[in-house]
C-alpha atoms as a PDB file:
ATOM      1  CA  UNK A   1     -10.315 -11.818   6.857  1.00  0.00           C
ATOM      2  CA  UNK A   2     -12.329  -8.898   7.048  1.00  0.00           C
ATOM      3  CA  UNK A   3     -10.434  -8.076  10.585  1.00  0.00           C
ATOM      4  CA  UNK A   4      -7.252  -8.407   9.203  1.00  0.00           C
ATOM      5  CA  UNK A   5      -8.090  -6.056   6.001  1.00  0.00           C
ATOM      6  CA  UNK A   6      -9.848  -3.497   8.153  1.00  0.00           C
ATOM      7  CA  UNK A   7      -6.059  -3.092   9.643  1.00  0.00           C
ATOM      8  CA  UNK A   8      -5.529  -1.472   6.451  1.00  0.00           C
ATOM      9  CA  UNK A   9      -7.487   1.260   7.390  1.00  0.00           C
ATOM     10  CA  UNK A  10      -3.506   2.411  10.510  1.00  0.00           C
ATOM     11  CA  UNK A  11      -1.711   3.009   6.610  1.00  0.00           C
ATOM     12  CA  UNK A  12      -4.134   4.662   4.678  1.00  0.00           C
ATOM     13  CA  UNK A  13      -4.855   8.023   4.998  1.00  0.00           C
ATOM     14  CA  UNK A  14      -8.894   9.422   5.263  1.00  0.00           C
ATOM     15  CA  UNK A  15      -8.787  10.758   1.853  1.00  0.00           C
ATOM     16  CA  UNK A  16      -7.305   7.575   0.527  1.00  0.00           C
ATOM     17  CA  UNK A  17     -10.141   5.278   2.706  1.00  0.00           C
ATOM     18  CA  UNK A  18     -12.637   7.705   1.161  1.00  0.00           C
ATOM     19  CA  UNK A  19     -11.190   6.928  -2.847  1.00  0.00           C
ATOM     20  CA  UNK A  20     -11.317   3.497  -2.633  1.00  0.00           C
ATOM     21  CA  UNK A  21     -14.751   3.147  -0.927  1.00  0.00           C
ATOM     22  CA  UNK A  22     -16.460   5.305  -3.353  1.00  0.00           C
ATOM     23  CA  UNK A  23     -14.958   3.131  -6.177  1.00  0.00           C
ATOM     24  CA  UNK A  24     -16.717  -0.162  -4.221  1.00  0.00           C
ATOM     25  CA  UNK A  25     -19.954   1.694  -4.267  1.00  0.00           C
ATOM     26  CA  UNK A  26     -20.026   2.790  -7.488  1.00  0.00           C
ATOM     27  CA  UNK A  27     -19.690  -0.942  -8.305  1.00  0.00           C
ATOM     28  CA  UNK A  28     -23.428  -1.735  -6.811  1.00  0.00           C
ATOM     29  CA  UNK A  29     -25.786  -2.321  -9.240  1.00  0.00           C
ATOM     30  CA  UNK A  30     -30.022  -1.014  -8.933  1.00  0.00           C
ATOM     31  CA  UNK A  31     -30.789  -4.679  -8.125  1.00  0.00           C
ATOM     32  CA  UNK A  32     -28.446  -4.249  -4.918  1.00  0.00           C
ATOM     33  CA  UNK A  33     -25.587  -6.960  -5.799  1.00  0.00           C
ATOM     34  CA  UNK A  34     -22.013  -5.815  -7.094  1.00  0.00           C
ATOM     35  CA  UNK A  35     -20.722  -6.372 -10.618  1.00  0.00           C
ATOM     36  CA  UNK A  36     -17.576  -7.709 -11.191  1.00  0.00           C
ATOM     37  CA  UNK A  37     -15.899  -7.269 -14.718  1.00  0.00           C
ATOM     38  CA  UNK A  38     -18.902  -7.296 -16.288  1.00  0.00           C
ATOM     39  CA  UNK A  39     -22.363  -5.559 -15.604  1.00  0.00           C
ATOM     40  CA  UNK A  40     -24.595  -8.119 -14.332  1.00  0.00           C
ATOM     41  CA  UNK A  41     -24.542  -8.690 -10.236  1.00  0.00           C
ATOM     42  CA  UNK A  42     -22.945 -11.774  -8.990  1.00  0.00           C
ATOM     43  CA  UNK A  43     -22.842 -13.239  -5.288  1.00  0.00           C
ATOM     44  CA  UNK A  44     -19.012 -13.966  -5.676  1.00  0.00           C
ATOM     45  CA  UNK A  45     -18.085  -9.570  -6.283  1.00  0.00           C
ATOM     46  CA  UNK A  46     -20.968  -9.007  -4.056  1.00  0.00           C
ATOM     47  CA  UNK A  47     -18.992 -10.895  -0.799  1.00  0.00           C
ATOM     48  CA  UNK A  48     -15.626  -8.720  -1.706  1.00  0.00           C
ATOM     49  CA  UNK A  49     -17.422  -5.469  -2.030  1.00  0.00           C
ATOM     50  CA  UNK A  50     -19.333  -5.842   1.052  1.00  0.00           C
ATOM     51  CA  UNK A  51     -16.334  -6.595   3.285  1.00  0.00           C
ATOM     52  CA  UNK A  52     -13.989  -4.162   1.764  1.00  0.00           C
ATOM     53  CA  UNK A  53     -16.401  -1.534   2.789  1.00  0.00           C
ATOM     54  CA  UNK A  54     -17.009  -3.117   6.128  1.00  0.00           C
ATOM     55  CA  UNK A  55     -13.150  -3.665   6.355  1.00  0.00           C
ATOM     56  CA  UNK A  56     -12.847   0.225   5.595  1.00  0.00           C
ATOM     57  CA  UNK A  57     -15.576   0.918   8.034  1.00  0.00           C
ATOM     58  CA  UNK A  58     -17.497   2.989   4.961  1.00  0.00           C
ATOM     59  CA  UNK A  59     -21.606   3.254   4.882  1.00  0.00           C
ATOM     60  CA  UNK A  60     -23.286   1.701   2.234  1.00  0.00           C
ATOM     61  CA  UNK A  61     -27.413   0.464   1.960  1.00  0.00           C
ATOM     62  CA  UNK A  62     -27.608  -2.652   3.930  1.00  0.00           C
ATOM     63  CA  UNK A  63     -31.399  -2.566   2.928  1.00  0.00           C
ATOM     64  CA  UNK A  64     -30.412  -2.345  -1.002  1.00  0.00           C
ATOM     65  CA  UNK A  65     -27.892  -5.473  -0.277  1.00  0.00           C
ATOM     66  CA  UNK A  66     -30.941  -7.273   1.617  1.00  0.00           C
ATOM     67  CA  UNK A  67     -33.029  -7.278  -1.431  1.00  0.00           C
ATOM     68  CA  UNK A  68     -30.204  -8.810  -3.533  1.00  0.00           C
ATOM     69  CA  UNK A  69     -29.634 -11.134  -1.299  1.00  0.00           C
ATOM     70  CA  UNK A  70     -32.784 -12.487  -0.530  1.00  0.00           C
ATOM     71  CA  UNK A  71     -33.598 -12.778  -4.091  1.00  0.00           C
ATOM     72  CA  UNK A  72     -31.492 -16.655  -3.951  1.00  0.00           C
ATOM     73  CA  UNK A  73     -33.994 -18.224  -1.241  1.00  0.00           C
ATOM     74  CA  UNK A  74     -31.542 -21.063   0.174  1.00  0.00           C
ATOM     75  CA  UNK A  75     -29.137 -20.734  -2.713  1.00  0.00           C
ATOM     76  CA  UNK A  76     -30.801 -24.086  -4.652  1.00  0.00           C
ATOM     77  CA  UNK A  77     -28.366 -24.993  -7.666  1.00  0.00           C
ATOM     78  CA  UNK A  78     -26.165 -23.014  -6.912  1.00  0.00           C
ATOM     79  CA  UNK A  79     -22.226 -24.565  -7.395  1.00  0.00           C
ATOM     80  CA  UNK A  80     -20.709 -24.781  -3.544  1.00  0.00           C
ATOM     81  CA  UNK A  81     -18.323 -21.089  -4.045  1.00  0.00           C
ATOM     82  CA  UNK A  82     -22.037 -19.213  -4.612  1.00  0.00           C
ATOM     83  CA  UNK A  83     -23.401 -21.135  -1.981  1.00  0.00           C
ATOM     84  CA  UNK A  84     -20.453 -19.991   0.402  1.00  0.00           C
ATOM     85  CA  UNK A  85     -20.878 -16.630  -0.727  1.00  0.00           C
ATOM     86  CA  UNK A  86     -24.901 -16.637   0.098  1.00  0.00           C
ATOM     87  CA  UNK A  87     -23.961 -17.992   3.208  1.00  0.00           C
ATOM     88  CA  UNK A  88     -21.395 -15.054   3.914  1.00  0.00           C
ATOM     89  CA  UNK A  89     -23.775 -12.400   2.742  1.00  0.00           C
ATOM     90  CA  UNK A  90     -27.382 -14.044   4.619  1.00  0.00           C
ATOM     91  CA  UNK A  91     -25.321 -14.064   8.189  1.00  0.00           C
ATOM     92  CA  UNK A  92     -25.101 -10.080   7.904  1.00  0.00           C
ATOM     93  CA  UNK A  93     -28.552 -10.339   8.187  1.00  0.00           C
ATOM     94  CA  UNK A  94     -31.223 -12.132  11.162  1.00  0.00           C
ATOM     95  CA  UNK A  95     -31.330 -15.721  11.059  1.00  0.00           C
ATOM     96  CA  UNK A  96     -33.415 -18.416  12.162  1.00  0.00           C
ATOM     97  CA  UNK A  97     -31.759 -21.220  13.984  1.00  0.00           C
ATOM     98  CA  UNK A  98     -33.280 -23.503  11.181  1.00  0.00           C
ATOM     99  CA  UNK A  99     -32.131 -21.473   8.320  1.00  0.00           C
ATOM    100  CA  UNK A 100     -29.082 -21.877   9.616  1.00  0.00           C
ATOM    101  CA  UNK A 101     -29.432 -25.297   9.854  1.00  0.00           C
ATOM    102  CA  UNK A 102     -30.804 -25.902   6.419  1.00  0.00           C
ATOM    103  CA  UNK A 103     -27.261 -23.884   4.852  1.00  0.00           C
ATOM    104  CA  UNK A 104     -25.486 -26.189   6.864  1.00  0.00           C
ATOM    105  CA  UNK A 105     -27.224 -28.720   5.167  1.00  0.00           C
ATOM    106  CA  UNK A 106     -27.085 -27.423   1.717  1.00  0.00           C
ATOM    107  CA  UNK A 107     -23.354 -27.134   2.405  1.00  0.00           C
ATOM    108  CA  UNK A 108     -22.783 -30.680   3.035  1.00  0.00           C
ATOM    109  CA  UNK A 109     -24.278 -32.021   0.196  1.00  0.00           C
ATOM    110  CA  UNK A 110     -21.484 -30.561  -1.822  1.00  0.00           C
ATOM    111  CA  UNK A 111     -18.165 -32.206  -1.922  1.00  0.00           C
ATOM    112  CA  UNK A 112     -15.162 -30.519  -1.659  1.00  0.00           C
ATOM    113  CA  UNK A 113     -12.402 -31.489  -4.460  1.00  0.00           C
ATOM    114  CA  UNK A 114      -9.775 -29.179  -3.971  1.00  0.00           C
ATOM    115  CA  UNK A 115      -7.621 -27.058  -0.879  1.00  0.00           C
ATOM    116  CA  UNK A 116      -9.706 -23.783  -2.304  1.00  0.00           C
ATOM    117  CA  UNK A 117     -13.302 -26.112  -2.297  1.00  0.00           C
ATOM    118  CA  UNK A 118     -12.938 -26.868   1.215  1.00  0.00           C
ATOM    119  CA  UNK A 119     -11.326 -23.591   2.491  1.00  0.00           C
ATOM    120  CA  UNK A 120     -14.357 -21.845   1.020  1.00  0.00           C
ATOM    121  CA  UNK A 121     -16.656 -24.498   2.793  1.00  0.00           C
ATOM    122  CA  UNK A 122     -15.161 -23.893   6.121  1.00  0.00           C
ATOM    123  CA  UNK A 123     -15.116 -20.256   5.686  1.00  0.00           C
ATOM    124  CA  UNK A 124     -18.953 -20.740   5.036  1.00  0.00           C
ATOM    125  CA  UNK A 125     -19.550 -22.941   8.344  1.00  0.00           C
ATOM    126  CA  UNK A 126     -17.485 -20.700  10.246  1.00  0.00           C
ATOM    127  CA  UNK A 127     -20.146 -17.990   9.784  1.00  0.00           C
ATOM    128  CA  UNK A 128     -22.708 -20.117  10.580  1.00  0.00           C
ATOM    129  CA  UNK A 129     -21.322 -21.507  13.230  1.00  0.00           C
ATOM    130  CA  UNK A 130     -20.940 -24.674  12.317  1.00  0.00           C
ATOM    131  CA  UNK A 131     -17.116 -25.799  11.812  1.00  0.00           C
ATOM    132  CA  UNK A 132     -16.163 -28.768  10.949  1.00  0.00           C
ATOM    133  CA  UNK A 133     -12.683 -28.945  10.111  1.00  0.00           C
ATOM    134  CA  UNK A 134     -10.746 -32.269   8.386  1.00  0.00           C
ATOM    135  CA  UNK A 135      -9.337 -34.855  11.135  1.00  0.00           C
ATOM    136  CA  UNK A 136      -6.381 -35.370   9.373  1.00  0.00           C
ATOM    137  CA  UNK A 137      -4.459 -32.027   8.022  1.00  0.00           C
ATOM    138  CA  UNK A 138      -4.521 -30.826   4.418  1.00  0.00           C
ATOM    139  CA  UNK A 139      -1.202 -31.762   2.742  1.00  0.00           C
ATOM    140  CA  UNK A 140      -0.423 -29.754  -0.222  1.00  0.00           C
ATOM    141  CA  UNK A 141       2.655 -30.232  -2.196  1.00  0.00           C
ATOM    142  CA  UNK A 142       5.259 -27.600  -1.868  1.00  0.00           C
ATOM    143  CA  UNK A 143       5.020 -26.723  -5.811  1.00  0.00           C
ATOM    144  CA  UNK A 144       1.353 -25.867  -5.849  1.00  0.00           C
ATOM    145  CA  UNK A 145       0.033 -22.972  -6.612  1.00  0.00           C
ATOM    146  CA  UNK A 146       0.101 -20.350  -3.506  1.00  0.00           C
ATOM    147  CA  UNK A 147      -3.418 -19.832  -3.403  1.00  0.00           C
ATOM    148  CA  UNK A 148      -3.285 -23.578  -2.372  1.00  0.00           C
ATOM    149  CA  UNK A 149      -0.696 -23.342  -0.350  1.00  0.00           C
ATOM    150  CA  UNK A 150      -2.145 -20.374   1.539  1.00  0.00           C
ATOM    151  CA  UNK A 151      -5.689 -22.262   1.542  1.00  0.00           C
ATOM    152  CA  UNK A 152      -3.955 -25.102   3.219  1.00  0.00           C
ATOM    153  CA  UNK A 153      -2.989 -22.771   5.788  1.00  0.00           C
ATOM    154  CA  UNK A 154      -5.738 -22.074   7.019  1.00  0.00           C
ATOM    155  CA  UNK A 155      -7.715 -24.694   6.807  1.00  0.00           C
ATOM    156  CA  UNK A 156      -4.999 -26.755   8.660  1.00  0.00           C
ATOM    157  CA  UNK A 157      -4.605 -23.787  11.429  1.00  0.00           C
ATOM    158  CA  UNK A 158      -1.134 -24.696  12.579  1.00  0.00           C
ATOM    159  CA  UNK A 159       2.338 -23.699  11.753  1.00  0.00           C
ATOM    160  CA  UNK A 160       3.979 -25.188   8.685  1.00  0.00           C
ATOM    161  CA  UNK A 161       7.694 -24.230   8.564  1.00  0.00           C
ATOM    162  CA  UNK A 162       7.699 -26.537   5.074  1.00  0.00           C
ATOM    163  CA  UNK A 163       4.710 -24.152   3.575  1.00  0.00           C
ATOM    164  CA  UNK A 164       6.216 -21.547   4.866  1.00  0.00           C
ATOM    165  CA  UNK A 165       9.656 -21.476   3.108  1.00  0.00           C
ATOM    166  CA  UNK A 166       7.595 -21.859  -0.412  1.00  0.00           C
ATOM    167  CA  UNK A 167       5.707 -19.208   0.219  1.00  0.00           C
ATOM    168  CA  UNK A 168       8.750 -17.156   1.076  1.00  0.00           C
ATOM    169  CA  UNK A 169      10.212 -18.413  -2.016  1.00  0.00           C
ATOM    170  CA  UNK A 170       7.660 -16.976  -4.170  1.00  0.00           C
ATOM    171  CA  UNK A 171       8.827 -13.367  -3.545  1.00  0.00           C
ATOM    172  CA  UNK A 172       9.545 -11.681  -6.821  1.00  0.00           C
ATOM    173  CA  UNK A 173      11.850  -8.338  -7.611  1.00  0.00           C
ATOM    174  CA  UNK A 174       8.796  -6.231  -7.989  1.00  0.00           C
ATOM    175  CA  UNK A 175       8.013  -6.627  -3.926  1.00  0.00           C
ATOM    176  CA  UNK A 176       4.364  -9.026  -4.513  1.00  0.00           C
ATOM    177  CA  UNK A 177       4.086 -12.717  -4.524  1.00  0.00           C
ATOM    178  CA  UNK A 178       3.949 -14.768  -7.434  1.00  0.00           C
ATOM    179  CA  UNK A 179       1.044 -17.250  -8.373  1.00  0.00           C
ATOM    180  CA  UNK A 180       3.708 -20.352  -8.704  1.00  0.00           C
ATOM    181  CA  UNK A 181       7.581 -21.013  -7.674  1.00  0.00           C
ATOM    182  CA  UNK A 182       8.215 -21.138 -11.270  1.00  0.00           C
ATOM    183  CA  UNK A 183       6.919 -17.858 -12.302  1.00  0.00           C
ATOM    184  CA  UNK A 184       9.144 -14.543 -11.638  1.00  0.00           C
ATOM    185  CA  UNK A 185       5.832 -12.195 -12.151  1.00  0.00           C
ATOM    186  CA  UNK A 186       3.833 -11.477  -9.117  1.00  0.00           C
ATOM    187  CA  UNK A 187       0.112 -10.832  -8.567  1.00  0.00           C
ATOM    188  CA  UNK A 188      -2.282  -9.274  -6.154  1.00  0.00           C
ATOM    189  CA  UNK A 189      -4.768 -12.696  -5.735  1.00  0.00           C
ATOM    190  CA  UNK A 190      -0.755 -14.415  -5.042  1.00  0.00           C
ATOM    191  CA  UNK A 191       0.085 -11.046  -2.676  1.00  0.00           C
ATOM    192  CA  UNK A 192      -3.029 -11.228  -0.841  1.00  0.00           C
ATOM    193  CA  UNK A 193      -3.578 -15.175   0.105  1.00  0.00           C
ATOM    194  CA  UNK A 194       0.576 -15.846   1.047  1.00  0.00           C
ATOM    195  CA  UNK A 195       0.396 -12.712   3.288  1.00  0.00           C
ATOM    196  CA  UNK A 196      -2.654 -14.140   5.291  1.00  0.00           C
ATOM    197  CA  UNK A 197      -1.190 -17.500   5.163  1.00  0.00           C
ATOM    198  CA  UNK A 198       2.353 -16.032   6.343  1.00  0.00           C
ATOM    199  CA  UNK A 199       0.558 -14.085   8.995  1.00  0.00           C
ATOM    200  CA  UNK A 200      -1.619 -16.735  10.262  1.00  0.00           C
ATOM    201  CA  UNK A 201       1.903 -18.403  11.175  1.00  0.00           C
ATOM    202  CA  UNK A 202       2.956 -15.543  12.865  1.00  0.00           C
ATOM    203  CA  UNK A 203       5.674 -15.021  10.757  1.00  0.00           C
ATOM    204  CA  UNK A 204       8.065 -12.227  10.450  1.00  0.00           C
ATOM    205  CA  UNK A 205       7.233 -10.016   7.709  1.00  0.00           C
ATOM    206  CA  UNK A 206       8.651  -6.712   8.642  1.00  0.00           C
ATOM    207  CA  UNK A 207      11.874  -7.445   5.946  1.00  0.00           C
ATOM    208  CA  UNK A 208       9.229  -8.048   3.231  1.00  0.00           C
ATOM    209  CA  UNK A 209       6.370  -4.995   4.371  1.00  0.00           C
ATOM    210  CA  UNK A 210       8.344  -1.919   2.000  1.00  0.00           C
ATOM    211  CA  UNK A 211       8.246  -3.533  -0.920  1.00  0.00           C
ATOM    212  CA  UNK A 212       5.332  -5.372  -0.460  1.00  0.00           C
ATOM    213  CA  UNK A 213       3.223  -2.186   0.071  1.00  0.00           C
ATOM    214  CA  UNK A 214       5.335  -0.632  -2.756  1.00  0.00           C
ATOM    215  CA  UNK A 215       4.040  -3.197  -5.017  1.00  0.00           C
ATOM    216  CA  UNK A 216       0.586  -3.067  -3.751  1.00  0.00           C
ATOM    217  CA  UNK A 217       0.583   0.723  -4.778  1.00  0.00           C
ATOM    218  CA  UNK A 218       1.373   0.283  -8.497  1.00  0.00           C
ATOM    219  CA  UNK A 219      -1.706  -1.758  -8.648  1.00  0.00           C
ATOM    220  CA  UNK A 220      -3.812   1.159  -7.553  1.00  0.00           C
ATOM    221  CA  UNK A 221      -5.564   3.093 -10.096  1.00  0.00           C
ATOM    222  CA  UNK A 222      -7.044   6.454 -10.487  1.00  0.00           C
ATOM    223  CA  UNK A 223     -10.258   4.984 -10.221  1.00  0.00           C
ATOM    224  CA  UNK A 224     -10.053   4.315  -7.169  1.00  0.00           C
ATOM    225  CA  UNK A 225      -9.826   0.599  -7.538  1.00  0.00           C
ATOM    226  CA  UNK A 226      -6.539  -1.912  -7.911  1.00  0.00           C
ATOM    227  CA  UNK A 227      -6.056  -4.518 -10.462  1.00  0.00           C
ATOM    228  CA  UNK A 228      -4.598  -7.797 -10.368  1.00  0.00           C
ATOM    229  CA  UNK A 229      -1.292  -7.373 -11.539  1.00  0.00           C
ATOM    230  CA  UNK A 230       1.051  -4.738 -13.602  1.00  0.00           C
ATOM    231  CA  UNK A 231      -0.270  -5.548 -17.417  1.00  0.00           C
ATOM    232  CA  UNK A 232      -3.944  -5.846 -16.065  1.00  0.00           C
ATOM    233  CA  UNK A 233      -5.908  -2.509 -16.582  1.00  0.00           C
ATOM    234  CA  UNK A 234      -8.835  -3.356 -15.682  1.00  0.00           C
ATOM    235  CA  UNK A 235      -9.736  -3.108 -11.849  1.00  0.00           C
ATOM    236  CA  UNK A 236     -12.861  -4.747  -9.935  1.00  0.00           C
ATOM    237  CA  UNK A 237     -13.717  -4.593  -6.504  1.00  0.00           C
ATOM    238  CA  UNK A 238     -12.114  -8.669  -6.244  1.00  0.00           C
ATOM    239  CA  UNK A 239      -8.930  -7.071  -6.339  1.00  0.00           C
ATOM    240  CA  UNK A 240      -9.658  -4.163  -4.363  1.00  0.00           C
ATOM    241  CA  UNK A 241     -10.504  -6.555  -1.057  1.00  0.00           C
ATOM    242  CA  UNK A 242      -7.367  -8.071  -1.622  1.00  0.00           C
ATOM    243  CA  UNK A 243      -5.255  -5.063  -1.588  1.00  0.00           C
ATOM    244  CA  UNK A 244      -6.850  -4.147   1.516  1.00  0.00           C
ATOM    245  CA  UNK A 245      -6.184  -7.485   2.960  1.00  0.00           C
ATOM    246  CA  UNK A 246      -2.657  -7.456   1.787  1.00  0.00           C
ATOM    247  CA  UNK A 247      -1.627  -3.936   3.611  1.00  0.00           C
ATOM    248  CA  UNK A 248      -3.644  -5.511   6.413  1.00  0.00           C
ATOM    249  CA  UNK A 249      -1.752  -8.266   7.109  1.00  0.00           C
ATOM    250  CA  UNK A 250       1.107  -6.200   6.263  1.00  0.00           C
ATOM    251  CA  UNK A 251       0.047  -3.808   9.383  1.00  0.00           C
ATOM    252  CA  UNK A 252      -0.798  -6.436  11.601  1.00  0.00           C
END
């Protein structure tokens, strides 16, 4: 994912790369984790700040990031998305083979009850080198929510002409995705996860890239950042990954 947003980097210009990073960084808090929407640090923001500057190929204190991280030990009680998000952040960093191990461990203790559960476990094991993907493939029904749909995608990693269609369906007027095939509103989170699944299918996307990036760039604010969708003023680092992965996979 992180490949696919640092594409991003062939359709915005320096100055642009420049706006957006310094929004990310001005997200990181003195304890070295990123806030989200509200002040306190959490491993979740942390995972999308640190790749959308590592997608834009922008400096930022590894050292400061270290201490945050470190703080969470082997991530005890934490639910299975904060675990995968540990995971993601601790592999930036030196690992022993049996710290890597005992993630691996932590990870399957936790049971994975939905298409975004096990997508973010993979993801997770993936980094730690340590896939294990389902024997039989993920079957999501048609009318689920596209972040399923898209999780279901690549989890399964194969071409689903069925997925594909309802994913195609979900285009709205505005150029962006929307969240169900019932819904006529798009959103960035919707954008961002059909576009990866789309391109992980290799699928053509040139008669959708105008006003996809169009949309994409009415979420942007002056801040720097981009919010979630057209009515949502508020804009957190979350969304700003996205964005980047959108106009990746868009450039791809």
């Amino acid at each position: 994912m992180i490949r696919m947003a640092a594409r991003s980097r062939t359709f915005l210009e320096k100055d642009s790369r420049r706006e957006v990073a310094r929004f990310i960084r001005a997200r990181q808090n003195p304890d070295g984790g990123f806030r989200g929407r509200g002040a306190a640090s959490d491993l979740y923001y942390t995972v999308f700040a640190s790749s959308g500057l590592m997608a834009l190929g922008a400096p930022f204190s590894l050292w400061r990031l270290w201490r945050y991280v470190r703080s969470f030990g082997m991530g005890d009680n934490l639910d299975l998305v904060h675990l995968a998000c540990l995971i993601r952040l601790r592999v930036v960093f030196p690992m022993r083979k049996s710290t890597r191990r005992k993630f691996a461990e932590a990870l399957a203790e936790h049971q994975s009850e939905s298409a975004y559960d096990l997508f973010m476990k993979l993801l997770a094991e993936d980094y730690l080198a340590e896939s294990n993907f389902p024997d039989e493939p993920l079957y999501i029904p048609p009318d689920d929510p596209t972040t399923n749909l898209a999780a279901a995608v690549v989890v399964n990693r194969q071409i689903d002409p069925v997925t594909e269609d309802a994913l195609f369906e979900r285009i709205c007027p505005s150029g962006g995705f929307a969240a169900t095939g019932n819904l006529q509103s798009a959103d960035l989170l919707s954008t961002a996860t059909a576009l990866f699944a789309l391109r992980s299918m290799d699928a053509d996307l040139d008669f959708i890239r105008r006003p996809c990036l169009d949309y994409i760039a009415s979420l942007w604010r002056d801040s720097g950042g981009f919010s979630g969708h057209e009515a949502d003023q508020f804009e957190d680092v979350e969304y700003t990954f996205y964005a980047l992965l959108a106009i990746g996979c868009l450039m791809a």
